[in-house]
C-alpha atoms as a PDB file:
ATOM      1  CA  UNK A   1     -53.464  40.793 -25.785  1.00  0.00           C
ATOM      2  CA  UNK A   2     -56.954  40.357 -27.008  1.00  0.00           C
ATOM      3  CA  UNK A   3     -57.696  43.602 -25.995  1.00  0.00           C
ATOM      4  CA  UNK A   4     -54.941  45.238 -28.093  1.00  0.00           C
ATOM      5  CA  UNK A   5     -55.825  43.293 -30.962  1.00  0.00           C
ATOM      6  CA  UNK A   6     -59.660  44.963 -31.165  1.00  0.00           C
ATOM      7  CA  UNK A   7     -58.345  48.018 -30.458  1.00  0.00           C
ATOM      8  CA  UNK A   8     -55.486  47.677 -33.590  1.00  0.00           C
ATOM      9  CA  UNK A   9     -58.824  46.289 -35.809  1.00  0.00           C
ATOM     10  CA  UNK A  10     -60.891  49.402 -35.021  1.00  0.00           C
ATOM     11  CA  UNK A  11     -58.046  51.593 -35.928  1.00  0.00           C
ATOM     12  CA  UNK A  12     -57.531  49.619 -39.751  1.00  0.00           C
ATOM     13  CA  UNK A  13     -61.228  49.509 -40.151  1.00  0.00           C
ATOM     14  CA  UNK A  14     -61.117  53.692 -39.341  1.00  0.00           C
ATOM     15  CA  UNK A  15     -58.309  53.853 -42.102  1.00  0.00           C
ATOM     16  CA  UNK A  16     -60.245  52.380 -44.880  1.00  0.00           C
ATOM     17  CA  UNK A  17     -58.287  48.757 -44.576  1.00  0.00           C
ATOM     18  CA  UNK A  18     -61.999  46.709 -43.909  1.00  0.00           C
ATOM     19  CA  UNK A  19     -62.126  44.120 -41.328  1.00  0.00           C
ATOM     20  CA  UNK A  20     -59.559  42.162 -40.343  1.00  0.00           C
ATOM     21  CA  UNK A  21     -59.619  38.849 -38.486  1.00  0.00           C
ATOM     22  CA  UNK A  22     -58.368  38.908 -34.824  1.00  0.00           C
ATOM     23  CA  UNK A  23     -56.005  36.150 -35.797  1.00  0.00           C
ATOM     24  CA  UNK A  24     -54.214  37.880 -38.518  1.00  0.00           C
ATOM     25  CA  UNK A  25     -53.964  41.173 -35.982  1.00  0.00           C
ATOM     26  CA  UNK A  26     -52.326  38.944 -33.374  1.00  0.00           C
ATOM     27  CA  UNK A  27     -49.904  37.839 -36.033  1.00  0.00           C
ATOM     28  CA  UNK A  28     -49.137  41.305 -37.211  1.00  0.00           C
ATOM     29  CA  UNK A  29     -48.838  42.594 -33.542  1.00  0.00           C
ATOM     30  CA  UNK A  30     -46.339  39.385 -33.138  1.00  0.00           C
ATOM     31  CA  UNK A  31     -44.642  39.919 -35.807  1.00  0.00           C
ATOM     32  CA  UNK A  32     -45.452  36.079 -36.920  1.00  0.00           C
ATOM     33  CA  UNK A  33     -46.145  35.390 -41.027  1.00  0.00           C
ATOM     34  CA  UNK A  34     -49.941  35.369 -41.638  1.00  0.00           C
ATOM     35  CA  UNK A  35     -49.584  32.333 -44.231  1.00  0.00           C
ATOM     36  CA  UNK A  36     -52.541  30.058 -44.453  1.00  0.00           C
ATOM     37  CA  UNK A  37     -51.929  26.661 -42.610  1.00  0.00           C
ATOM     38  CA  UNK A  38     -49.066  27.045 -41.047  1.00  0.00           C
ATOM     39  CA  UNK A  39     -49.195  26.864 -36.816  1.00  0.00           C
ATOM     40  CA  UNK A  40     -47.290  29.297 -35.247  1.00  0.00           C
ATOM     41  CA  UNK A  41     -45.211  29.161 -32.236  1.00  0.00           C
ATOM     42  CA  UNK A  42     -42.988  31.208 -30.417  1.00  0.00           C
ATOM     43  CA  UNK A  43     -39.680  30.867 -31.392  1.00  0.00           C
ATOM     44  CA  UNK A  44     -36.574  31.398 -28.641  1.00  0.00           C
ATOM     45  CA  UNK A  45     -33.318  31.438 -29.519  1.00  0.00           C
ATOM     46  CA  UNK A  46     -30.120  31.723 -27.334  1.00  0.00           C
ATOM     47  CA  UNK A  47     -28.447  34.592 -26.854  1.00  0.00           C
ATOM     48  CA  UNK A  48     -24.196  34.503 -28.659  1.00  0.00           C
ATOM     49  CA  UNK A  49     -23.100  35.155 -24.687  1.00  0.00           C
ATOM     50  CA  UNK A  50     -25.255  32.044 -23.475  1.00  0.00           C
ATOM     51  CA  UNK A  51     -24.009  29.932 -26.472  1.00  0.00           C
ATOM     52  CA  UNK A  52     -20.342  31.038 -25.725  1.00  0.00           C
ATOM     53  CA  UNK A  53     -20.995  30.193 -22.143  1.00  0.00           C
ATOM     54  CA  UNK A  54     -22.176  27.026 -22.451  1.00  0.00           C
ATOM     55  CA  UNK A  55     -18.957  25.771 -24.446  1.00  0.00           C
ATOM     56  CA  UNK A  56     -16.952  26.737 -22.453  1.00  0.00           C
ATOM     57  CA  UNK A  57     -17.919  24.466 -19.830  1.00  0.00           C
ATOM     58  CA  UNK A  58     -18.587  21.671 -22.046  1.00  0.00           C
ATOM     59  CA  UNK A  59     -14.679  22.165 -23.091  1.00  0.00           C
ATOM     60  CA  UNK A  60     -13.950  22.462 -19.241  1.00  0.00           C
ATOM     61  CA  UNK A  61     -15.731  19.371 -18.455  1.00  0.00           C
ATOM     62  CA  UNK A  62     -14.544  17.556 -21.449  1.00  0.00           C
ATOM     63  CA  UNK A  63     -10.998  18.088 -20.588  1.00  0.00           C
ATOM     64  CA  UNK A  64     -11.546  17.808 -16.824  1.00  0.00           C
ATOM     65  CA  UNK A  65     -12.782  14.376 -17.264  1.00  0.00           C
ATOM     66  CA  UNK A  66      -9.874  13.025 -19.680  1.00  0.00           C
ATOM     67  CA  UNK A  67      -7.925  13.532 -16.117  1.00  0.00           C
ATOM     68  CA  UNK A  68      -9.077   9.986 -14.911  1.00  0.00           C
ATOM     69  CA  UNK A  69      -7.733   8.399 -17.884  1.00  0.00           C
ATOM     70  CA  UNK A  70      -4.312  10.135 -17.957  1.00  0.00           C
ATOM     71  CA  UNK A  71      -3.497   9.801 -14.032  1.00  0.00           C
ATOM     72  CA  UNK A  72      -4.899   6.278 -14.022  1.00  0.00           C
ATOM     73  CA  UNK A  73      -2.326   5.265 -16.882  1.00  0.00           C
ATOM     74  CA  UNK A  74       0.533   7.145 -15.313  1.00  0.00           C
ATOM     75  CA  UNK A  75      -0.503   5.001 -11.976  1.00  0.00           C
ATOM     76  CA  UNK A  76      -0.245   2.080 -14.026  1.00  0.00           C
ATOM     77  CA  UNK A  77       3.068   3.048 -15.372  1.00  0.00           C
ATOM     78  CA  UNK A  78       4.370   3.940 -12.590  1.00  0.00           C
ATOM     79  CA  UNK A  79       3.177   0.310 -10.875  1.00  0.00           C
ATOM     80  CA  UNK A  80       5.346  -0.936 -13.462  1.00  0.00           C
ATOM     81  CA  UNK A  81       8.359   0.498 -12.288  1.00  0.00           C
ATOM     82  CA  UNK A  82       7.572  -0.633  -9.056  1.00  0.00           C
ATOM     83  CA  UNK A  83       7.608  -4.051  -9.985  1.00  0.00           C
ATOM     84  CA  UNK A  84      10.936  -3.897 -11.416  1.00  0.00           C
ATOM     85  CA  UNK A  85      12.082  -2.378  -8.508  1.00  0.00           C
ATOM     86  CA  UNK A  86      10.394  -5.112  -6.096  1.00  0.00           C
ATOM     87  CA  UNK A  87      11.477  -8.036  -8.279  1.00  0.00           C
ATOM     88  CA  UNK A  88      15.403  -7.079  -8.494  1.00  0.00           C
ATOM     89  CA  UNK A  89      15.103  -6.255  -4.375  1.00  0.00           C
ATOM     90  CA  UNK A  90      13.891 -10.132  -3.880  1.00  0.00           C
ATOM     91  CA  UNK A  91      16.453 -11.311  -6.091  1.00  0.00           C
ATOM     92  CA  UNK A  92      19.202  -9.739  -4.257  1.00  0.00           C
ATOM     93  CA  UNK A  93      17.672 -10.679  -0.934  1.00  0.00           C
ATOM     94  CA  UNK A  94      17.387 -14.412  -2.104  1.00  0.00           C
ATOM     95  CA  UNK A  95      20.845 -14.598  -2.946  1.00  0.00           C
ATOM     96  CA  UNK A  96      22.283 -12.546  -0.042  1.00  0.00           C
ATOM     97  CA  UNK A  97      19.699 -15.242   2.359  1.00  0.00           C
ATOM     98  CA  UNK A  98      21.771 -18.425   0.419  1.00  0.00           C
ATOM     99  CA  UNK A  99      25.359 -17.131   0.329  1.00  0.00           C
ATOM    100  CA  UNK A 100      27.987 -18.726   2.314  1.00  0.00           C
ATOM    101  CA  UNK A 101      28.506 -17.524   6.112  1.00  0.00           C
ATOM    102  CA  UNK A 102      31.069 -15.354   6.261  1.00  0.00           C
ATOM    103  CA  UNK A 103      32.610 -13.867   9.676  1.00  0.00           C
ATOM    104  CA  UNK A 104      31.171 -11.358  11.599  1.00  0.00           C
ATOM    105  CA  UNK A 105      32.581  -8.290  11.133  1.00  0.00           C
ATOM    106  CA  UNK A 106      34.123  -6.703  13.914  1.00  0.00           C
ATOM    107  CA  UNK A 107      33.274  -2.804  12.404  1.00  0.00           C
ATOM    108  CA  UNK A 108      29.099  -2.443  13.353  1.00  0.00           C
ATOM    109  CA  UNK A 109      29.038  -0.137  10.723  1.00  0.00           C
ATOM    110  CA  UNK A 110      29.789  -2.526   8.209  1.00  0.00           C
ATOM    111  CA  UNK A 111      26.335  -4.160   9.593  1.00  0.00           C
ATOM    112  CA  UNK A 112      23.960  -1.871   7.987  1.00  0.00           C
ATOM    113  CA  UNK A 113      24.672  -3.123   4.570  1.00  0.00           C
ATOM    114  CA  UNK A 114      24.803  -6.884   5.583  1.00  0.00           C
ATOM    115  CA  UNK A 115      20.994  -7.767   6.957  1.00  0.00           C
ATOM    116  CA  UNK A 116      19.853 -11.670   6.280  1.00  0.00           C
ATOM    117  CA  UNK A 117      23.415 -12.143   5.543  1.00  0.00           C
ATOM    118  CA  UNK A 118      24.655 -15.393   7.071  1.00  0.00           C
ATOM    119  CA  UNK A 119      27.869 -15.283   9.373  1.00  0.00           C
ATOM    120  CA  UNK A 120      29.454 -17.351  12.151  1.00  0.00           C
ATOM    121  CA  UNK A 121      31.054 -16.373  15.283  1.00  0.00           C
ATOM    122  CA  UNK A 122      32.335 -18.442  17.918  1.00  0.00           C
ATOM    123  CA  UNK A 123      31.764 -18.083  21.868  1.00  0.00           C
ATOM    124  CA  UNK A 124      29.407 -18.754  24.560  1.00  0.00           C
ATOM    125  CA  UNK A 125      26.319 -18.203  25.891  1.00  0.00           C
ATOM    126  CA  UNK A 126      25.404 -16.037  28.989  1.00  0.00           C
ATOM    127  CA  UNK A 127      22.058 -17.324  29.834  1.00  0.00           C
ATOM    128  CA  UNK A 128      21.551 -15.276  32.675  1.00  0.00           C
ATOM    129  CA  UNK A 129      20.799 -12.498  30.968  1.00  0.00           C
ATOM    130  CA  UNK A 130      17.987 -14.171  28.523  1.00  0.00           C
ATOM    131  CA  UNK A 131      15.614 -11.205  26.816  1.00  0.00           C
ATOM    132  CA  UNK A 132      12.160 -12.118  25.419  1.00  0.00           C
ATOM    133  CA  UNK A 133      10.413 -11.381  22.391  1.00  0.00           C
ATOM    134  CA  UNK A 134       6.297 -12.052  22.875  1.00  0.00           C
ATOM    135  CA  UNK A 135       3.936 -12.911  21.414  1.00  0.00           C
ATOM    136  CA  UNK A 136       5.624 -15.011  18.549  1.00  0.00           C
ATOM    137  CA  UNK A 137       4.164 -17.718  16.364  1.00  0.00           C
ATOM    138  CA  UNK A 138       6.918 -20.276  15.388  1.00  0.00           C
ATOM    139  CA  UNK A 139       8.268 -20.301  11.670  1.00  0.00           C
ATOM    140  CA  UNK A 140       8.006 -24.011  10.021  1.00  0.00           C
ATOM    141  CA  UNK A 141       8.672 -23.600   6.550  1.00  0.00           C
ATOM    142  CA  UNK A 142       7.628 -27.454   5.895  1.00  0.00           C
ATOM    143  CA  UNK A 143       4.367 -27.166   8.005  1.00  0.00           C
ATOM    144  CA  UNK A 144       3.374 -23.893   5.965  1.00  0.00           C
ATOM    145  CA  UNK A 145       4.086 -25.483   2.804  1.00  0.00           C
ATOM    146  CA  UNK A 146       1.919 -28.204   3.504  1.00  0.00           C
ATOM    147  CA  UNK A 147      -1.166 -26.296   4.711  1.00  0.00           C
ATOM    148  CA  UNK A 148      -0.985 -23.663   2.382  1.00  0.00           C
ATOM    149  CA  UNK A 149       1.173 -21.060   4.121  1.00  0.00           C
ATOM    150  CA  UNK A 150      -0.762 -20.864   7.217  1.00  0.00           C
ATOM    151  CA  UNK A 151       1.029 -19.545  10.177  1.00  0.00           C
ATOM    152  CA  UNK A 152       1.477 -21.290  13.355  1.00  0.00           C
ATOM    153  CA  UNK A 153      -1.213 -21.120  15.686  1.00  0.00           C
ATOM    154  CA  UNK A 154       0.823 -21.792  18.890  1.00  0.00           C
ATOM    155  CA  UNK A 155       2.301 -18.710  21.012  1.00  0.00           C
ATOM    156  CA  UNK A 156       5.277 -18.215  22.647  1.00  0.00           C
ATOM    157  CA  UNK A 157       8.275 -16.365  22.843  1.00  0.00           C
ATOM    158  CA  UNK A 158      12.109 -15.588  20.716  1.00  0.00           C
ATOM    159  CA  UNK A 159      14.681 -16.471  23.109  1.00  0.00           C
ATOM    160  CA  UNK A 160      17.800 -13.587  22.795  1.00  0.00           C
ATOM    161  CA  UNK A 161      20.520 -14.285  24.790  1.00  0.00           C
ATOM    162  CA  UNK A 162      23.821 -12.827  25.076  1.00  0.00           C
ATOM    163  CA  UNK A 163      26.665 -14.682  23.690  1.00  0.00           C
ATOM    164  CA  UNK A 164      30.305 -13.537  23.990  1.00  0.00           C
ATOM    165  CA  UNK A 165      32.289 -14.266  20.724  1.00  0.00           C
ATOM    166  CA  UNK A 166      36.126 -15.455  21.451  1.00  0.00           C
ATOM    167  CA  UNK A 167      37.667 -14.531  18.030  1.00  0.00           C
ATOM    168  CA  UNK A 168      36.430 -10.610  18.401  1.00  0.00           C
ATOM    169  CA  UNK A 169      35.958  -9.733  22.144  1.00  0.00           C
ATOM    170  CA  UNK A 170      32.759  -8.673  22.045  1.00  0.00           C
ATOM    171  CA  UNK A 171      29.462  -9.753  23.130  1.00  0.00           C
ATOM    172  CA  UNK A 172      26.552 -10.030  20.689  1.00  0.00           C
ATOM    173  CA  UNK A 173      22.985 -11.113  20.741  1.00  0.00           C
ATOM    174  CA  UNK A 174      21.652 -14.227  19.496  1.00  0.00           C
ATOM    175  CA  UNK A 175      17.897 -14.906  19.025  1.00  0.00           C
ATOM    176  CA  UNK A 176      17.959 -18.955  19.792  1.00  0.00           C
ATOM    177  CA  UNK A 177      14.523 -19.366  18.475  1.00  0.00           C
ATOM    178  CA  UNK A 178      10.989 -20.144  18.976  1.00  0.00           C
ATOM    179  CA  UNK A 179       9.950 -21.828  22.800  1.00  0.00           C
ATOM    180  CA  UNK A 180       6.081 -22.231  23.721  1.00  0.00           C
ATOM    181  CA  UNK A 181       4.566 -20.099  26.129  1.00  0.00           C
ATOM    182  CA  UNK A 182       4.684 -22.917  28.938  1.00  0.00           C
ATOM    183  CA  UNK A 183       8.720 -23.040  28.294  1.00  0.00           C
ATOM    184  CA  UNK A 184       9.672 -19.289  28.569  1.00  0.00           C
ATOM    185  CA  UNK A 185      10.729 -20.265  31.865  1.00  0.00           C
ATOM    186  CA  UNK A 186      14.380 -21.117  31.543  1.00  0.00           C
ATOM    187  CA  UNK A 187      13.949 -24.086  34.593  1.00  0.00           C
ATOM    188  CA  UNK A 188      11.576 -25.658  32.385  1.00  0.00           C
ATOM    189  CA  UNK A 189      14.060 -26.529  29.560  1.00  0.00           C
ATOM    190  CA  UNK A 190      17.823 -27.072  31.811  1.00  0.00           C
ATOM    191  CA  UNK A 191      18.299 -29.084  29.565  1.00  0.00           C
ATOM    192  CA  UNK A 192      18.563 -27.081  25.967  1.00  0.00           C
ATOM    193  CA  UNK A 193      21.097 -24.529  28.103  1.00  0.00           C
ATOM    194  CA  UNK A 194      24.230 -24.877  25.846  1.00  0.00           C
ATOM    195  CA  UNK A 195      26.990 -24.641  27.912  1.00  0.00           C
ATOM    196  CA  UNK A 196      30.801 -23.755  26.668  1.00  0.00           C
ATOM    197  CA  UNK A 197      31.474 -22.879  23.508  1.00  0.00           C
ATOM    198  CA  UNK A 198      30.072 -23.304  20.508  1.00  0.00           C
ATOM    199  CA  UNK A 199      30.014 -21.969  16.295  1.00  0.00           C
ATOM    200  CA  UNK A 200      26.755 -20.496  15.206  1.00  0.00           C
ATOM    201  CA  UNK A 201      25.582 -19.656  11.885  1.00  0.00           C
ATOM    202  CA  UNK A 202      23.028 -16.684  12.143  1.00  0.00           C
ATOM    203  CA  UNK A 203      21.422 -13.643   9.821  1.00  0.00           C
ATOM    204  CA  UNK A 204      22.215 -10.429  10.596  1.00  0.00           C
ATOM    205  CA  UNK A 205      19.235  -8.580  11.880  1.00  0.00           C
ATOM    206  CA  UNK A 206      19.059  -4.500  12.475  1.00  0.00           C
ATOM    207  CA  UNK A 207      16.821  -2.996  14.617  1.00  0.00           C
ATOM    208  CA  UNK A 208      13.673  -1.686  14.274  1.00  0.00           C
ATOM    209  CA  UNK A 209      11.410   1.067  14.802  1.00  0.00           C
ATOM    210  CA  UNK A 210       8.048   0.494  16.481  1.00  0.00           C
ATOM    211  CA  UNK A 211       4.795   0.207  14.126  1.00  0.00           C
ATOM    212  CA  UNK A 212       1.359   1.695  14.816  1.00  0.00           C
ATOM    213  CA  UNK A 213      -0.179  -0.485  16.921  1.00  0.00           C
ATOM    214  CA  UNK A 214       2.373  -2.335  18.341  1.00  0.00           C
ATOM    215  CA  UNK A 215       2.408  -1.978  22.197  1.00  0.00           C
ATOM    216  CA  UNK A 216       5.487  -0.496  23.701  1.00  0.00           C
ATOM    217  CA  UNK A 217       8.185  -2.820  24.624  1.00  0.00           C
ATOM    218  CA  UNK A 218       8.611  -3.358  28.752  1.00  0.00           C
ATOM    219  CA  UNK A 219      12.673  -3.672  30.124  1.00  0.00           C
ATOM    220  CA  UNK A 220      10.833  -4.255  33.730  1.00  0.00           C
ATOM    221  CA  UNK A 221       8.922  -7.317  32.982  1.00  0.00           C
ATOM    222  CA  UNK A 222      11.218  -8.843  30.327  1.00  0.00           C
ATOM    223  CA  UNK A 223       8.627  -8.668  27.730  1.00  0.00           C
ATOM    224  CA  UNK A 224       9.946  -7.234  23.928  1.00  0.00           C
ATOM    225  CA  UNK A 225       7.758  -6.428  21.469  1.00  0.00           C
ATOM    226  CA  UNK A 226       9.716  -5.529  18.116  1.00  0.00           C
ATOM    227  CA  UNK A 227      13.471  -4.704  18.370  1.00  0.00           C
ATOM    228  CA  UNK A 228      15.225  -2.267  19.807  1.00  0.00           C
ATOM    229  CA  UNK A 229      18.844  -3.215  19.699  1.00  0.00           C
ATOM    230  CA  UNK A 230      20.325   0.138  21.827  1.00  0.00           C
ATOM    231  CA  UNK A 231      17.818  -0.662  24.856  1.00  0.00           C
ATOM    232  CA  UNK A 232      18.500  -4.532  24.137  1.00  0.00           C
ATOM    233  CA  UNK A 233      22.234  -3.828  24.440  1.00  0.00           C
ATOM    234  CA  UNK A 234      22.406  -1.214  27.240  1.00  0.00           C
ATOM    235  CA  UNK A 235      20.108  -3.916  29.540  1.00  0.00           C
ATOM    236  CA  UNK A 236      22.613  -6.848  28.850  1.00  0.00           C
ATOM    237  CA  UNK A 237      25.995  -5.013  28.316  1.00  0.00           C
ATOM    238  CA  UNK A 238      26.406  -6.584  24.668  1.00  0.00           C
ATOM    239  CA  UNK A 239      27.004  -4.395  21.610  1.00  0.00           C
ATOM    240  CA  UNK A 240      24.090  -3.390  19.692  1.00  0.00           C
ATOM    241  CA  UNK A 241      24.101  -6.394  17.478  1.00  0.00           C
ATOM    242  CA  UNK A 242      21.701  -9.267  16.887  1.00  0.00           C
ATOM    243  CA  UNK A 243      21.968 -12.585  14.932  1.00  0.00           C
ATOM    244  CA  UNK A 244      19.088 -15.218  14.223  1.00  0.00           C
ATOM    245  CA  UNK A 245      20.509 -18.736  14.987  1.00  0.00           C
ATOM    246  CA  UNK A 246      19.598 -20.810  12.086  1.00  0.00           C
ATOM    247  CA  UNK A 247      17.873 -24.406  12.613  1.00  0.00           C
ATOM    248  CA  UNK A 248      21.137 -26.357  12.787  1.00  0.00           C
ATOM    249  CA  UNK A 249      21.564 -24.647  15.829  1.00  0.00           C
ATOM    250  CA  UNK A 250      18.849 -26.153  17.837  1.00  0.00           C
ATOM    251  CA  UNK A 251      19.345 -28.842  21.025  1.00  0.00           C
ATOM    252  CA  UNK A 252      16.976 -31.208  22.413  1.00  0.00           C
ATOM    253  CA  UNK A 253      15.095 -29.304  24.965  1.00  0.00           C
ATOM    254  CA  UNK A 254      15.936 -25.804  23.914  1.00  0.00           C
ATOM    255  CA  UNK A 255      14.710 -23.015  21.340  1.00  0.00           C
ATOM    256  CA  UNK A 256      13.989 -24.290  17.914  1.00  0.00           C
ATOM    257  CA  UNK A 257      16.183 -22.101  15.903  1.00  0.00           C
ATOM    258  CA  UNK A 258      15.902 -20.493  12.023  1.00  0.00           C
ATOM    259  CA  UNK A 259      13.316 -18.224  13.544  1.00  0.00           C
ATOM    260  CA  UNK A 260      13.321 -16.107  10.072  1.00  0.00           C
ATOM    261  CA  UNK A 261      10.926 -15.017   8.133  1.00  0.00           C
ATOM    262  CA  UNK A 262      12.165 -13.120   4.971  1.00  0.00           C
ATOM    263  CA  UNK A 263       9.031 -12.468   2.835  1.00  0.00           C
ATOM    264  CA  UNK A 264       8.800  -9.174   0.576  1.00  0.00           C
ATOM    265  CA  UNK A 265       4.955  -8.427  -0.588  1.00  0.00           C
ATOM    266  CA  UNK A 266       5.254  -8.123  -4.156  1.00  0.00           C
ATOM    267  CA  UNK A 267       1.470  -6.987  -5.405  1.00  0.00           C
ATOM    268  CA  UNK A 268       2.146  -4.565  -7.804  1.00  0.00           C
ATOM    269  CA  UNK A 269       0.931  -6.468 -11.267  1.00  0.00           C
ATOM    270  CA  UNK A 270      -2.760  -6.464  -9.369  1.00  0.00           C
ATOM    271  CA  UNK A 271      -2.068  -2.736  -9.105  1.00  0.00           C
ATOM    272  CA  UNK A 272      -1.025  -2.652 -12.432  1.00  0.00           C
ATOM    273  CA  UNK A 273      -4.348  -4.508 -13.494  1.00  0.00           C
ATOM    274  CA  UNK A 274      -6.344  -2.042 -11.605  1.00  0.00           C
ATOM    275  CA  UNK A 275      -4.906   0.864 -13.369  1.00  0.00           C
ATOM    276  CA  UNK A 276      -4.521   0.530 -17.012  1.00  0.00           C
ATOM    277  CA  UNK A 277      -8.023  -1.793 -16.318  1.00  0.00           C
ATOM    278  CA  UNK A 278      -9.326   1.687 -15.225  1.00  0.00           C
ATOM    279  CA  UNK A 279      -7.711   3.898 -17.664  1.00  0.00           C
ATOM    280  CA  UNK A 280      -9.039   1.295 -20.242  1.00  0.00           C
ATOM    281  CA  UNK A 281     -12.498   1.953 -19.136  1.00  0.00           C
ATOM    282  CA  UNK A 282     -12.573   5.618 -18.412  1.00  0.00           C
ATOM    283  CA  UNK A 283     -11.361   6.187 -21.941  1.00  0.00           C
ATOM    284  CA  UNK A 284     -13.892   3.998 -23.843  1.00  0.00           C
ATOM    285  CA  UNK A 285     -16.856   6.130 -21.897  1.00  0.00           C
ATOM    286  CA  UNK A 286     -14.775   9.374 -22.495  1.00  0.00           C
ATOM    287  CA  UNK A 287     -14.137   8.906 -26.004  1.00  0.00           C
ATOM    288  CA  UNK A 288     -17.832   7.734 -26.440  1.00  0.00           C
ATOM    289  CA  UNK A 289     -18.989  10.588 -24.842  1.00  0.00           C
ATOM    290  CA  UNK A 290     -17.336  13.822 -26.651  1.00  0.00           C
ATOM    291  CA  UNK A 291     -15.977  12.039 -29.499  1.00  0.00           C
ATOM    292  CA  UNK A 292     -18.740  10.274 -31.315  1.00  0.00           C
ATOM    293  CA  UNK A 293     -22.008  12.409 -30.332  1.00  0.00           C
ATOM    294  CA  UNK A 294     -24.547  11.831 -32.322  1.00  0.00           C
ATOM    295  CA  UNK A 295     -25.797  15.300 -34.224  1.00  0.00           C
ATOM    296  CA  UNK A 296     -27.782  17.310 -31.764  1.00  0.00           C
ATOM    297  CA  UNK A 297     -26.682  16.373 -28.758  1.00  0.00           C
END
């Protein structure tokens, strides 16, 4: 560059223009104005395909982002629903768990629609054939209220034992209840083995499909994990239908009965916190991000 600017001076000083300062060449050859005192820099500007370029995936990312905001209030609207949804289910299972017993109906399909429903049948039990579902904790309503809902720490077993009903000609299964470990054994507890017959008041129970984790059950050794009514039934010869005997049902020595738990989760409004909490926050940042800029940024 200095080189080009004494060659440009020689040729004005060979066309009659005088000297010239180096300075002012390099300014003429830059094309930069020559006025006293001013500094001059290079000046770069943008070209219109950059600029273009570069809002365009502002815009994307602008938009893009308002995303979070939007799904996390439909989430939150949607939890809301949910809610609803949970709140009229535990209604109508609280007041299908305290209506009166009625009798067991002899058409199985008529089952499906009636689970925690209390009936009564009348019959005996066949004790010989006792199936058992292990491990089990034992419900206590009163003890869990007391400490906080804390389940029982004791294992055992759900008695189910066939129990041919008189009125219908059928035999059923009836979960007694709850026995320790050390009573599974029938000869340890002669003495709770109702004999003749007798009227129960149980909930209608359906069965079950297996959940991850839970181990297989095992016909050979006796041992039941979760219930499956069709094996339960083919093993005994009883129909494929199970009742949980409630507490009044329980004798000295034998299975404590009202063995069910009917809980539904209901944690939706935390969901519901989460969400529009989240949509809340996302828009604040987005809205202080794209729609109050400061100028020049």
């Amino acid at each position: 560059m200095a080189a080009a600017a004494r060659w440009l001076g020689r040729l004005l000083r060979a066309a009659g223009a005088g000297p010239v300062p180096a300075g002012a060449v390099r300014r003429r050859v830059l094309g930069a104005p020559s006025r006293a005192g001013l500094a001059w820099t290079p000046s770069r500007r943008d070209s219109p395909a950059a600029e273009a370029s570069a809002v365009r995936e502002d815009s994307f990312l602008q938009w893009f982002l308002l995303l979070i905001p939007v799904t996390a209030f439909g989430l939150g609207t949607w939890q809301v629903q949910r809610r609803k949804w949970k709140l009229k289910l535990i209604a109508e299972l609280e007041s299908r768990v305290m209506a009166e017993p009625v009798p067991l109906p002899a058409d199985p399909m008529e089952l499906k629609n009636l689970e925690y429903r209390p009936v009564k049948v009348r019959g005996h039990f066949d004790h010989s054939k006792e199936l058992y579902m292990m491990p089990r904790t034992m419900v206590d309503p009163a003890r869990e209220a007391r400490e906080a809902g804390q389940p029982s720490v004791q294992s055992g077993a759900h008695v189910i034992t066939p129990f041919h009903c008189t009125d219908l000609g059928i035999t059923i299964l009836v979960n007694r209840g709850f026995v320790p470990r050390k009573k599974v054994n029938p000869d340890t507890r002669q003495k709770g083995q109702v004999e003749g017959e007798v009227d129960l008041v149980g909930m209608v129970r359906l069965t079950e499909t297996r959940k991850p984790f839970v181990p297989e059950n095992n016909p050979e050794q006796n041992h039941w994990h979760y219930r499956d009514l069709e094996a339960m039934a083919k093993l005994t010869g009883a129909e494929p239908i199970l009742i949980d005997a409630d507490f009044k049902s329980t004798v000295p020595g034998g299975p404590i009965g009202g063995q069910t738990r009917v809980t539904l989760r209901n944690e939706h409004m935390q969901y519901i916190i989460t969400w529009y909490g989240l949509c809340a926050a996302t828009s604040y940042l987005w809205f202080k991000k794209f729609l109050r800029r400061t100028p020049g940024t």
